[in-house]
Protein backbone atom coordinates (compact mmCIF):
# COMPACT_ATOMS: atom_id res chain seq x y z
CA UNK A 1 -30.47 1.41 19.49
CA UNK A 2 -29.31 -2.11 19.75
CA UNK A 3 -25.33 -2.85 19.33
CA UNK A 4 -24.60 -6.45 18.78
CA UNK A 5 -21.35 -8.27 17.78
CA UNK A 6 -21.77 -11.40 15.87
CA UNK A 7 -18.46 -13.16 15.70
CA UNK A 8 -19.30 -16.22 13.43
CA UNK A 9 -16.14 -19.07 13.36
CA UNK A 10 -15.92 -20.92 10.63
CA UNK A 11 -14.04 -24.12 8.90
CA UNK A 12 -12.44 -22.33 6.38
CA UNK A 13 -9.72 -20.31 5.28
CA UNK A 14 -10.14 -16.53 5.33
CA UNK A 15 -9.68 -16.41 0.94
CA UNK A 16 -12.03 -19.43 0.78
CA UNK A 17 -14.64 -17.22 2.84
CA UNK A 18 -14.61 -15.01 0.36
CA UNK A 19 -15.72 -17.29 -2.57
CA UNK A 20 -17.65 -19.08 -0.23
CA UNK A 21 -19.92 -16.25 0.83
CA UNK A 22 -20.92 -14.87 -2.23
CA UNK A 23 -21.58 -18.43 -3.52
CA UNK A 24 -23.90 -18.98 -0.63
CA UNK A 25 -25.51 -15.77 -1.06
CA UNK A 26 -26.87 -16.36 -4.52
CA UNK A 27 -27.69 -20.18 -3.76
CA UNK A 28 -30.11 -18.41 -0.12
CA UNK A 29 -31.64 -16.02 -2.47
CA UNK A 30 -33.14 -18.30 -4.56
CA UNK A 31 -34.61 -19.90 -2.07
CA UNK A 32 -36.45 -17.09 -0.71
CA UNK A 33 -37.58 -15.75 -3.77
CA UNK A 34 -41.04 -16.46 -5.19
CA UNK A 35 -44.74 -15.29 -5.22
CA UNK A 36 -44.07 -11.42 -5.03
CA UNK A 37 -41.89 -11.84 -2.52
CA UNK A 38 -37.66 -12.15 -2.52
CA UNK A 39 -34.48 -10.57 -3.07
CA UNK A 40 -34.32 -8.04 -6.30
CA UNK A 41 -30.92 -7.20 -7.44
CA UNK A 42 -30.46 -3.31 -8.40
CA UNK A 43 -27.10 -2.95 -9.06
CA UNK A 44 -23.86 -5.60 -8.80
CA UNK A 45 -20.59 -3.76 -9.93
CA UNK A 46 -16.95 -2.49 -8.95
CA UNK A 47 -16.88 0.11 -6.74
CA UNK A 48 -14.00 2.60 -6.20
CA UNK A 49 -13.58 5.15 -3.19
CA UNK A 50 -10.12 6.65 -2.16
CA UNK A 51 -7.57 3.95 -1.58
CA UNK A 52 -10.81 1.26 -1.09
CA UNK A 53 -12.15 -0.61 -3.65
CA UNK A 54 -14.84 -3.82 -4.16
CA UNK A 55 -18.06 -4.72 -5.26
CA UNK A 56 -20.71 -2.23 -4.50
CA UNK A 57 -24.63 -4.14 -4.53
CA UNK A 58 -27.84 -2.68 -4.29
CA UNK A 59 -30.60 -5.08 -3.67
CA UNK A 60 -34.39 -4.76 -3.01
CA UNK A 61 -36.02 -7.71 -0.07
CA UNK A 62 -39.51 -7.49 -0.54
CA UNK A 63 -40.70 -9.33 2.70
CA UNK A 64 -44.12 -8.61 3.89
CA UNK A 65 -44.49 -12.32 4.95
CA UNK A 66 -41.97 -12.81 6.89
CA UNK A 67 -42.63 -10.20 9.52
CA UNK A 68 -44.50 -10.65 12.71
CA UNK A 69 -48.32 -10.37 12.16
CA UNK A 70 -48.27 -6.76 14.48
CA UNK A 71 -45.66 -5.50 12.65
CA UNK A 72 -48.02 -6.11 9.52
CA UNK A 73 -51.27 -4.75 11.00
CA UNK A 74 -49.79 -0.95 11.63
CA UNK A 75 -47.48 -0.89 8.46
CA UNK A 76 -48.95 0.32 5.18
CA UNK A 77 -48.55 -1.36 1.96
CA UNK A 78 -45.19 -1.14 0.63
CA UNK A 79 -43.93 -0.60 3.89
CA UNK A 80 -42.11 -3.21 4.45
CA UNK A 81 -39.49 -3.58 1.59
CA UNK A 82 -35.94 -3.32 2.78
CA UNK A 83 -33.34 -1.31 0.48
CA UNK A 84 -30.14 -2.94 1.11
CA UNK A 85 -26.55 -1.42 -0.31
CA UNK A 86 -23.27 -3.18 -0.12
CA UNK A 87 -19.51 -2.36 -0.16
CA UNK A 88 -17.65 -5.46 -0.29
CA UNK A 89 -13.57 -4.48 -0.15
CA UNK A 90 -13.07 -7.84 1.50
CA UNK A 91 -12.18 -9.02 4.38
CA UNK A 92 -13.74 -5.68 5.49
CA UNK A 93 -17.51 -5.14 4.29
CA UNK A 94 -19.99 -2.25 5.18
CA UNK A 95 -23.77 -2.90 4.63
CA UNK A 96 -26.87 -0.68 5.12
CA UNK A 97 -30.20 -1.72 5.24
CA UNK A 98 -33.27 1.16 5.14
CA UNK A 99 -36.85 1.41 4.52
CA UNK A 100 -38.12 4.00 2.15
CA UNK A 101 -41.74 4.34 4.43
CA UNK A 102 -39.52 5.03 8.01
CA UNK A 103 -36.58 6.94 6.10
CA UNK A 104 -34.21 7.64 8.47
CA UNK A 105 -36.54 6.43 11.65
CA UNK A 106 -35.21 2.74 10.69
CA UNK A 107 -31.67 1.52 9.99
CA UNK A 108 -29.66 -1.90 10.07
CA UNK A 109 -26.14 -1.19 10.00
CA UNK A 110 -23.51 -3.66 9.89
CA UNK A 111 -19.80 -3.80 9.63
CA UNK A 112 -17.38 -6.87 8.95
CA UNK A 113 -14.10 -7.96 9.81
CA UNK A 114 -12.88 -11.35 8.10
CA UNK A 115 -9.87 -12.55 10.18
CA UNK A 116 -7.93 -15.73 9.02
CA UNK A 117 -6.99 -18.20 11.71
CA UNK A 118 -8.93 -16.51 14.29
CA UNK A 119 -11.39 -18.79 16.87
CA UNK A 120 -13.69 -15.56 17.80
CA UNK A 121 -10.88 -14.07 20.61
CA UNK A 122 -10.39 -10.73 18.96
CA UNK A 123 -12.61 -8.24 21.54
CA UNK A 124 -12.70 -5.10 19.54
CA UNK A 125 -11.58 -6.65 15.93
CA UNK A 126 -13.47 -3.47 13.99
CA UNK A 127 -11.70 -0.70 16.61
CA UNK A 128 -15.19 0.81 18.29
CA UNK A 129 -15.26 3.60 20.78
CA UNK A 130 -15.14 3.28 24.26
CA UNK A 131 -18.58 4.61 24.47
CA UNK A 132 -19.67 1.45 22.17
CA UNK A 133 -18.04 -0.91 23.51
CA UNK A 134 -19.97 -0.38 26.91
CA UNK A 135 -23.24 -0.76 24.68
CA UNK A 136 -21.85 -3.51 22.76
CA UNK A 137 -23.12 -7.44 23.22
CA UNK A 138 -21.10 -9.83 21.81
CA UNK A 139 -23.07 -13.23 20.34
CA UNK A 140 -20.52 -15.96 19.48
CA UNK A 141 -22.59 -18.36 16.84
CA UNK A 142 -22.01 -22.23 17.02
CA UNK A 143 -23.37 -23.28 13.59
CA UNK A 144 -22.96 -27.01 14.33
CA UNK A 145 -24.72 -26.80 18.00
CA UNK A 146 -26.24 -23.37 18.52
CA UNK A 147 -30.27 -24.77 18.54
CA UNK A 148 -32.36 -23.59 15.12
CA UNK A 149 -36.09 -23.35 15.12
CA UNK A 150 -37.48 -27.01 13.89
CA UNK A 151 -39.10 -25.80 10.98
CA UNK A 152 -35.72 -24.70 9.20
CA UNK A 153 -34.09 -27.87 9.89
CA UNK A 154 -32.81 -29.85 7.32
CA UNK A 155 -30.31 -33.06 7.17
CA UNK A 156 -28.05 -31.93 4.77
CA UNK A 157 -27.54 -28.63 6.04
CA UNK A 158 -26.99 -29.97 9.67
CA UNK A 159 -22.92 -29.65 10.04
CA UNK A 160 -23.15 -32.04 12.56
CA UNK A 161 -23.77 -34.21 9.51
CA UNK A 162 -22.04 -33.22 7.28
CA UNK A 163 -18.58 -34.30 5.66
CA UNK A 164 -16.91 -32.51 2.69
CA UNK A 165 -15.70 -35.02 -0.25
CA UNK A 166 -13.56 -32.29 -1.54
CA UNK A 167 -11.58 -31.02 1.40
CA UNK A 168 -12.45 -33.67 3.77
CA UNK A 169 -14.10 -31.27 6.48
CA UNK A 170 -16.47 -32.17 8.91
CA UNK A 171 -18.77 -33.64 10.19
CA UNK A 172 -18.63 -30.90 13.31
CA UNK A 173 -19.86 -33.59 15.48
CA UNK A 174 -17.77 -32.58 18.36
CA UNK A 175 -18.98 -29.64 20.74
CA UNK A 176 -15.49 -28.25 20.80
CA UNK A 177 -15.00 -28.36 17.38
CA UNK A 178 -14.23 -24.13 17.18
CA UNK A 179 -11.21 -24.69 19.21
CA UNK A 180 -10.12 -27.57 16.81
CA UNK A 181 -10.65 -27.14 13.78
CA UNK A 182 -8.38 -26.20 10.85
CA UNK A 183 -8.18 -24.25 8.97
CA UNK A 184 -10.06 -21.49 10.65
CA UNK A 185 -11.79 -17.97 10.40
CA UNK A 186 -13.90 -15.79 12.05
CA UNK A 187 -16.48 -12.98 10.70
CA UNK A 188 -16.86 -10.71 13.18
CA UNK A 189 -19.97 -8.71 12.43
CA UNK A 190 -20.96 -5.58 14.56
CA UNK A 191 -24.31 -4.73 13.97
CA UNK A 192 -26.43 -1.13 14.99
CA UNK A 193 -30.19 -1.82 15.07
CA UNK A 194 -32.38 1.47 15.27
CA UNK A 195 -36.25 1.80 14.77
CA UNK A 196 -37.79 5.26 15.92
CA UNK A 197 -41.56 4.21 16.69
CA UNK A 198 -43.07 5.17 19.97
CA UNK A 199 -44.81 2.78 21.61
CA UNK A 200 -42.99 -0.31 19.72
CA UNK A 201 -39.22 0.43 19.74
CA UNK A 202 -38.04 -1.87 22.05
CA UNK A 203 -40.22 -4.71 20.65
CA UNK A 204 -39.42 -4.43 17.15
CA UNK A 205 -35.60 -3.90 17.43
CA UNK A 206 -35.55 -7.31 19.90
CA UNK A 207 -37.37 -8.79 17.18
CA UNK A 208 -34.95 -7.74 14.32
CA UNK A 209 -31.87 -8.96 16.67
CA UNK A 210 -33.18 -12.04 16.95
CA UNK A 211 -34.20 -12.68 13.15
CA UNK A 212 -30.60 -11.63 12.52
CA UNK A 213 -29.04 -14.07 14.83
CA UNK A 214 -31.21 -16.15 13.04
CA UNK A 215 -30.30 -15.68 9.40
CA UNK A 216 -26.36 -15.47 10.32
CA UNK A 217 -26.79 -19.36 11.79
CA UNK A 218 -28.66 -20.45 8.84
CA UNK A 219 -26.57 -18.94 6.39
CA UNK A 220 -23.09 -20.17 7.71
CA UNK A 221 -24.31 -23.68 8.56
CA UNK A 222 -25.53 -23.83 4.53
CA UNK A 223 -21.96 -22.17 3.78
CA UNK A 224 -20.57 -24.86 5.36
CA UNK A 225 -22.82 -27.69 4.19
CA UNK A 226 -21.94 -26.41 0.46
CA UNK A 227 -18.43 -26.78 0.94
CA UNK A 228 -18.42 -28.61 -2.27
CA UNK A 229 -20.38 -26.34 -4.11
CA UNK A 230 -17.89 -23.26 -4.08
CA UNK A 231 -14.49 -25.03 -3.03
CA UNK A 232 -12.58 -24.45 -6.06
CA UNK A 233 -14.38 -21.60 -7.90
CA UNK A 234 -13.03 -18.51 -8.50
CA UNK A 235 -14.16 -14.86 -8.69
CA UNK A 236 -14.77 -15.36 -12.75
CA UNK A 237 -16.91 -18.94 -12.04
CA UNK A 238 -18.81 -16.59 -8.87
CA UNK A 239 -19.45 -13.59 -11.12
CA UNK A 240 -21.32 -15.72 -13.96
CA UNK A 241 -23.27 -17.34 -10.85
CA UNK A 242 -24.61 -14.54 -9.93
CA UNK A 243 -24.90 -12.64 -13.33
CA UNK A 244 -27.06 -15.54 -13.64
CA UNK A 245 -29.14 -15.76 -10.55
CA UNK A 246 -30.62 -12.10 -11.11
CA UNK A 247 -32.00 -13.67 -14.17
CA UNK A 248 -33.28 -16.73 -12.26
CA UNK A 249 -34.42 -14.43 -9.41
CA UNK A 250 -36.24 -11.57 -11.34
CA UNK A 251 -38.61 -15.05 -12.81
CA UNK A 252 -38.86 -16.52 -9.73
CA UNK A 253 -39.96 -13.09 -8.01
CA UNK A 254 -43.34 -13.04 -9.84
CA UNK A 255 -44.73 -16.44 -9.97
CA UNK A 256 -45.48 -19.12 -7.50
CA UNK A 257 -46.31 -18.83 -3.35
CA UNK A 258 -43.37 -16.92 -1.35
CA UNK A 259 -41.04 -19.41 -0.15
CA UNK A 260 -41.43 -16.81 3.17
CA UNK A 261 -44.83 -18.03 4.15
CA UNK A 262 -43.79 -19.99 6.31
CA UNK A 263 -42.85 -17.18 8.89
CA UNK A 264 -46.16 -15.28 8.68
CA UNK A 265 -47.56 -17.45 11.70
């Protein structure tokens, strides 16, 4: 099992996150969806559980494409969707990813701490044990400077770039910008990677830490680059959003090439 901490700062307020996320959530689905391959959404509703209560989704990534070409060779058809479910009681969030072939051989766990006004200094923000904390390896994300893989660059969702008409944020131009910035958040995301294959274990879980590393960079330097996308919605404006990108993703889903192709090589 892998244990990694993702602590992710951002140029926002900790309530702004909030909208911010889910706006950027629907906007990345769509543009991964397509050709057989993409995000279905199960279930998006209220959730209650003791004193906690949220938004509970249940979503289906179908994403043979995308994984290494080894991973594809030894894994039957099917194998590869990823069940996800989702308890957002923000500014803490639980999600669980599984895969109905490997059952309880395979499991992406990760928990999330949202703290407002925080530059990435908290060292145990979600309260692990001892015993975790010796496994644990903490990843602070740059999203203006960390580097990005050439083929998922793009101009206007460069932060160096990028300036806000709305709030007047950015561009992140300058390399200490985390220590600067305001207002400010953090995410800090502890992650538990486990894959029970012999013979590939080690390989595939290094591979799944790095494509998360990955999609937490992406996704928070297009949260940021849509600043004035979401700045100024609010839960009721989000809700319709996404009430109406399961319609828009459930078409999308079934015709045209997978917007994933692109990682098969």
């Amino acid at each position: 099992m892998i244990i990694n901490e993702y602590r992710v700062i951002n140029n926002c307020t900790e309530a702004e996150y909030k909208i911010a996320q889910l706006y950027a959530t629907a906007m990345a689905s769509k543009n991964t969806t397509g050709g057989g391959e993409g995000v279905e959404v199960l279930k998006n509703e209220p959730y209650e559980k003791g004193n906690e209560k949220g938004q509970y989704t249940h979503k289906i990534y179908r994403l043979a494409s995308r994984v290494p070409a080894w991973v594809r060779a030894i894994a039957p058809s099917g194998a590869l969707d990823l069940y996800e479910e989702a308890w957002n009681a923000y500014p803490y969030c639980k999600t669980v990813l599984k895969n109905g072939y490997m059952k309880d051989s395979f499991s992406i766990v990760y928990e999330t701490l949202h703290v407002d006004g925080s530059r990435g200094e908290i060292e145990n923000a979600l309260n692990i044990s001892k015993e975790e904390l010796k496994k644990r390896n903490v990843i602070i994300i740059d999203i203006a400077h960390d580097k990005i893989d050439p083929k998922d660059y793009k101009a206007e969702e460069d932060p160096k770039l990028y300036h806000s008409k709305k709030t007047g944020r950015g561009p992140l131009s300058d390399p200490d910008w985390q220590k600067k910035v305001d207002p400010v958040m953090t995410c800090y995301k502890l992650v538990y990677i486990e894959f029970k294959w012999f013979g590939i274990q080690g390989k595939t879980e290094s591979f799944i830490a790095k494509t998360i590393h990955h999609l937490f960079t992406i996704f928070h330097r297009q949260l940021f680059c849509w600043t004035d996308g979401w700045y100024g919605l609010t839960i009721d404006d989000i809700r319709a959003i996404e009430e109406q990108t399961k319609k828009d993703l459930d078409e999308k889903r079934n015709v045209g090439t997978s917007p994933l192709e692109q990682y098969s090589k």
